[in-house]
N, C-alpha and C. Protein backbone atom coordinates (compact mmCIF):
# COMPACT_ATOMS: atom_id res chain seq x y z
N UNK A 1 110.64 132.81 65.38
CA UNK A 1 112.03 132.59 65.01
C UNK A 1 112.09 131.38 64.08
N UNK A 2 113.06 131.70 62.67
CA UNK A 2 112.68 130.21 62.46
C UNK A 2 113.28 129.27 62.68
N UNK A 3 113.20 127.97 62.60
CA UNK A 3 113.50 126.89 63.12
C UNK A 3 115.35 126.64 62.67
N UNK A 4 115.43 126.72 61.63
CA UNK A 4 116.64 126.83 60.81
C UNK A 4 117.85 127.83 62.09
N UNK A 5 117.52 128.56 62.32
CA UNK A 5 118.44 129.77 63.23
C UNK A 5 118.22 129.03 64.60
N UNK A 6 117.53 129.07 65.14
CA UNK A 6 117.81 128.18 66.44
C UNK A 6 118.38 126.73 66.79
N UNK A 7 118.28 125.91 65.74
CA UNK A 7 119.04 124.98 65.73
C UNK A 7 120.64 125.49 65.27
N UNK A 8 121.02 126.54 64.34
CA UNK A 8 122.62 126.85 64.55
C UNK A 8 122.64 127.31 65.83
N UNK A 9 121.89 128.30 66.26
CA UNK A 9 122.32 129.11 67.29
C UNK A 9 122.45 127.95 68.77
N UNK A 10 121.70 126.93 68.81
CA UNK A 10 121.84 125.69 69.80
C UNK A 10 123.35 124.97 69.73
N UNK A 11 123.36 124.74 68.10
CA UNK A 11 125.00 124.46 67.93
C UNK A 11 126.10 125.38 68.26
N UNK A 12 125.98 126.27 67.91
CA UNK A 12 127.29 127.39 68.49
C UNK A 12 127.42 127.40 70.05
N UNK A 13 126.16 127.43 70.70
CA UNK A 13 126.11 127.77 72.19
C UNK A 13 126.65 126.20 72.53
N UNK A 14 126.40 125.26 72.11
CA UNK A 14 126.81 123.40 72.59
C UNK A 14 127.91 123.55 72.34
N UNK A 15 128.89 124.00 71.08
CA UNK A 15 130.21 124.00 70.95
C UNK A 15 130.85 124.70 71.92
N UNK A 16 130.35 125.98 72.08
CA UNK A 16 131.21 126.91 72.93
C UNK A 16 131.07 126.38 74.90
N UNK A 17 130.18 125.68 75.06
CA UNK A 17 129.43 125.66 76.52
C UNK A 17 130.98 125.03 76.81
N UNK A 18 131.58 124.00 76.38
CA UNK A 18 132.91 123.09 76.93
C UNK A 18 134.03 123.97 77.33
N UNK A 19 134.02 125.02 76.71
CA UNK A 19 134.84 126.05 76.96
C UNK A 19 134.78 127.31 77.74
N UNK A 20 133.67 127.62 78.29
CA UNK A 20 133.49 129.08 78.79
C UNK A 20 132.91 128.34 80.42
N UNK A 21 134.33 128.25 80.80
CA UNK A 21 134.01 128.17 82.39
C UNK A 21 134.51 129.28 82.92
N UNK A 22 134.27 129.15 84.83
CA UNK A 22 134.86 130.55 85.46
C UNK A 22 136.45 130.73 85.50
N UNK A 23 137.42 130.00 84.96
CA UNK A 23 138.35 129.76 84.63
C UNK A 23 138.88 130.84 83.22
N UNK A 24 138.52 129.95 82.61
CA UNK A 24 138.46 130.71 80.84
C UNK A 24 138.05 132.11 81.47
N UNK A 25 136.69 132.74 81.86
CA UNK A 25 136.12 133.79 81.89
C UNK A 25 137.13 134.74 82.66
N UNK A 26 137.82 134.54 83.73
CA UNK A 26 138.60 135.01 84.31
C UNK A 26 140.32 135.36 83.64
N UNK A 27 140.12 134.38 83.23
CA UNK A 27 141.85 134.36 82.21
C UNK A 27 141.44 135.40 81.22
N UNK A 28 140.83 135.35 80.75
CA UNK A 28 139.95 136.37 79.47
C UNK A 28 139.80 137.89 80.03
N UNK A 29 139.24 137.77 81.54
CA UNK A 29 139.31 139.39 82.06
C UNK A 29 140.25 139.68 81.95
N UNK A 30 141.40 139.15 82.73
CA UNK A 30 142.88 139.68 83.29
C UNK A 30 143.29 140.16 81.83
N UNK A 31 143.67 139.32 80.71
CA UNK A 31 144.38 139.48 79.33
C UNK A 31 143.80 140.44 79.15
N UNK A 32 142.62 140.67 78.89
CA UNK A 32 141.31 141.70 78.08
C UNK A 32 142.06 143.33 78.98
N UNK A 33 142.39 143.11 80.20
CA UNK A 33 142.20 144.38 80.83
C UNK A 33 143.97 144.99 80.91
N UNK A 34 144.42 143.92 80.93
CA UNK A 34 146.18 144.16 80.46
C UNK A 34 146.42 144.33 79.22
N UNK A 35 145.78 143.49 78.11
CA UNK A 35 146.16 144.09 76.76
C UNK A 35 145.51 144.41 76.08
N UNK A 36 143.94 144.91 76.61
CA UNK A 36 143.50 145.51 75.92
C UNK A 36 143.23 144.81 74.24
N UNK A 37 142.96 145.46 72.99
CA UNK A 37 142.50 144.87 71.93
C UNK A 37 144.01 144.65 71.03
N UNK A 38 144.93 144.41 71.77
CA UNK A 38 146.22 143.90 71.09
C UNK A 38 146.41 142.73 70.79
N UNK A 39 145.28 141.65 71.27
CA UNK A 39 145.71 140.22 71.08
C UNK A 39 144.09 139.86 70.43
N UNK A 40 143.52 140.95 69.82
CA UNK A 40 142.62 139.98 68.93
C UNK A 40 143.14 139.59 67.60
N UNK A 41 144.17 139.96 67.40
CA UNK A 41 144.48 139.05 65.89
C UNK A 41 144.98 137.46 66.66
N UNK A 42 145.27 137.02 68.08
CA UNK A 42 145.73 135.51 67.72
C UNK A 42 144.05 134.89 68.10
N UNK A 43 143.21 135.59 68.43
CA UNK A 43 142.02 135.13 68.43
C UNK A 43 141.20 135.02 66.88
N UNK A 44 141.43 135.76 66.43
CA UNK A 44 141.07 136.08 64.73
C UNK A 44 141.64 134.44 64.69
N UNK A 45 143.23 134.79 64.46
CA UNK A 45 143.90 133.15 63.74
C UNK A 45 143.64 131.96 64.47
N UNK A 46 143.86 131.97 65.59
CA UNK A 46 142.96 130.70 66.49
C UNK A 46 141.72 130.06 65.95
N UNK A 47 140.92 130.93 65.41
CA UNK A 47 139.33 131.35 65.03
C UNK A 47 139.82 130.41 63.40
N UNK A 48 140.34 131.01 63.08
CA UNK A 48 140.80 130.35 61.51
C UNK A 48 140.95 128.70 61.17
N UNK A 49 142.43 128.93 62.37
CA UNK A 49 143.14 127.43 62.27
C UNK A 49 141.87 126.20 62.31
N UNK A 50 140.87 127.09 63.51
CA UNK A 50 140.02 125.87 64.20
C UNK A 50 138.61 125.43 63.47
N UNK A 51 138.47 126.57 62.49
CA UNK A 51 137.88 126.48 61.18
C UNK A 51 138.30 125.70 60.02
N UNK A 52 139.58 126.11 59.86
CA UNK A 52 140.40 124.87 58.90
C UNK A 52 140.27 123.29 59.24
N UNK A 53 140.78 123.66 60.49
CA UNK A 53 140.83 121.11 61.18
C UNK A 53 139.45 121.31 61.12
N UNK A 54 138.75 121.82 61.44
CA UNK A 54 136.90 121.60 61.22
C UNK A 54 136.47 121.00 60.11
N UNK A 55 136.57 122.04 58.63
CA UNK A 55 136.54 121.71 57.36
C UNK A 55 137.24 120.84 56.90
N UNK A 56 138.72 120.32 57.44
CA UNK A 56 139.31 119.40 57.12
C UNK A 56 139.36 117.72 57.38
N UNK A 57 138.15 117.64 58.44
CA UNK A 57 138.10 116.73 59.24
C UNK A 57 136.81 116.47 58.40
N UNK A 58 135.81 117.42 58.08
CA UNK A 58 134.74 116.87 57.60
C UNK A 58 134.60 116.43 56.45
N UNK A 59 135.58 117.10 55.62
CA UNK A 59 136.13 116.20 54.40
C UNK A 59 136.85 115.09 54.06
N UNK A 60 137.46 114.59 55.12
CA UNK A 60 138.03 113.28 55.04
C UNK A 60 136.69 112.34 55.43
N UNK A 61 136.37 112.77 56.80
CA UNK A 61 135.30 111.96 56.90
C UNK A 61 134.21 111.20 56.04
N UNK A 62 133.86 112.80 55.08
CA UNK A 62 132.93 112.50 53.89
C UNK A 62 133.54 111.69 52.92
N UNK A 63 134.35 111.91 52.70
CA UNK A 63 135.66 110.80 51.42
C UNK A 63 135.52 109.73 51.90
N UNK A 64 136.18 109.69 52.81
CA UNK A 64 136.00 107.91 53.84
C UNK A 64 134.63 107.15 53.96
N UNK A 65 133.63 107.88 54.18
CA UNK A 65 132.57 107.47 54.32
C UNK A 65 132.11 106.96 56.14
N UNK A 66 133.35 107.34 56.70
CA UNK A 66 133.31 106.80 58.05
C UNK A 66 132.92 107.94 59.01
N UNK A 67 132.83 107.93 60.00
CA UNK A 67 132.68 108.68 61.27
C UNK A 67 134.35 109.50 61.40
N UNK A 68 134.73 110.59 61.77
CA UNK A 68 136.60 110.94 62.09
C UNK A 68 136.70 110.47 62.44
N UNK A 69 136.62 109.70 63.84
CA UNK A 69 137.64 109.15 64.38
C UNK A 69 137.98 107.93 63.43
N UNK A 70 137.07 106.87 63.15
CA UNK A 70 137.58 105.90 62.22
C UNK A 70 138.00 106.22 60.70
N UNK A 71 138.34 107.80 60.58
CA UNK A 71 138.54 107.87 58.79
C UNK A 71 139.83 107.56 58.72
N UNK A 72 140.75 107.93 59.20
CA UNK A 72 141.86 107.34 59.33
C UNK A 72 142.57 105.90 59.31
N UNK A 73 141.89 105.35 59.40
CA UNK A 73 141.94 103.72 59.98
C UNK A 73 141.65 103.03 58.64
N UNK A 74 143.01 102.39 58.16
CA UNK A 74 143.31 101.84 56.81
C UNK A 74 141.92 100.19 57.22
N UNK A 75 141.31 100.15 56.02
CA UNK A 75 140.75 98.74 55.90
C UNK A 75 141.64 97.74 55.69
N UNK A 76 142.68 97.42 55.06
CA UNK A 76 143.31 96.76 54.72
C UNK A 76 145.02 96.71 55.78
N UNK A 77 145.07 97.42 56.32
CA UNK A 77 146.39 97.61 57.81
C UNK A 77 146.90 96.15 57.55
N UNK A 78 148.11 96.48 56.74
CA UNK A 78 149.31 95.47 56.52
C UNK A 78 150.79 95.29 57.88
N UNK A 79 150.04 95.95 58.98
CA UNK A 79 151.36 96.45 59.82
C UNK A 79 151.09 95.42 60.64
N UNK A 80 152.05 95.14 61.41
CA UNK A 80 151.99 94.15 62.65
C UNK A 80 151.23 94.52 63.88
N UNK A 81 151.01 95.71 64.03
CA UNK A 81 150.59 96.15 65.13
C UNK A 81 148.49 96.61 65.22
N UNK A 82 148.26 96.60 63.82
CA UNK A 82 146.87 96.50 63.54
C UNK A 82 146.69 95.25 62.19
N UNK A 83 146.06 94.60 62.70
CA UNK A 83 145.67 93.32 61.65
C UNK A 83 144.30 93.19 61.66
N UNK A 84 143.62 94.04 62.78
CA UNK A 84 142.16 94.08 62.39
C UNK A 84 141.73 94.95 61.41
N UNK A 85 140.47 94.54 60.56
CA UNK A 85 139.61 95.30 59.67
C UNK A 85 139.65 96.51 60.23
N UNK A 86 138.70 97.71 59.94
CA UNK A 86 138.32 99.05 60.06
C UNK A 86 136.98 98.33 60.56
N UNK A 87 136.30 98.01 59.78
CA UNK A 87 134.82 97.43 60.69
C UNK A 87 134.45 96.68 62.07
N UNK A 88 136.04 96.26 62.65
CA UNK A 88 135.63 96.19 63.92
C UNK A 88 136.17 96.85 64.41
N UNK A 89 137.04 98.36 64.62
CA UNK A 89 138.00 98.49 65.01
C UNK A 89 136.30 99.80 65.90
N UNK A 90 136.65 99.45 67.31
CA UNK A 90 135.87 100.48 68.34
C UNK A 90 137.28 101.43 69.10
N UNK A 91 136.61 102.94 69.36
CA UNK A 91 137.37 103.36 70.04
C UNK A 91 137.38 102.89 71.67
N UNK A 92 136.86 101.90 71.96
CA UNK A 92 137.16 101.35 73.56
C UNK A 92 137.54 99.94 73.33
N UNK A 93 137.92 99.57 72.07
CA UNK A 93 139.37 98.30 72.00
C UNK A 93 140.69 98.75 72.05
């Protein structure tokens, strides 16, 4: 196998693992067996939206040059309520 495909296929299964508990799996039977294939278009668009903030997040990031969570986070914050830099700013301050 080559190396290239198992490292996506490790990523898809790591993304999805947070989500597919016996919970989810069960909510998924019941819907699946009551409506049948009538509700795969909000899974289609679900599928979309969460593709879009994906691509959209990784492009700010890349612009910014920062990690997401800190792309957002003005260097210069003229407001009263942030007066620190972006370079110290941790998400556990």
């Amino acid at each position: 196998m080559n190396k290239g495909w198992l490292q996506i296929a490790l990523g898809v299964l790591t993304a999805t693992g947070g989500f597919v508990d016996v919970g989810a799996i069960s909510t998924a039977g019941a819907a699946g067996s009551t409506f049948g294939f009538g509700l795969v278009w909000a899974m289609l668009l679900g599928t979309l939206a969460i593709m879009l903030l994906v691509e959209m997040s990784g492009r700010l990031a890349a612009v910014s040059g920062k990690p997401t969570p800190m792309a957002s986070v003005s260097g210069s914050a003229s407001s009263s309520t942030s007066s620190r830099s972006s370079a110290s700013w941790s998400p556990t301050a």
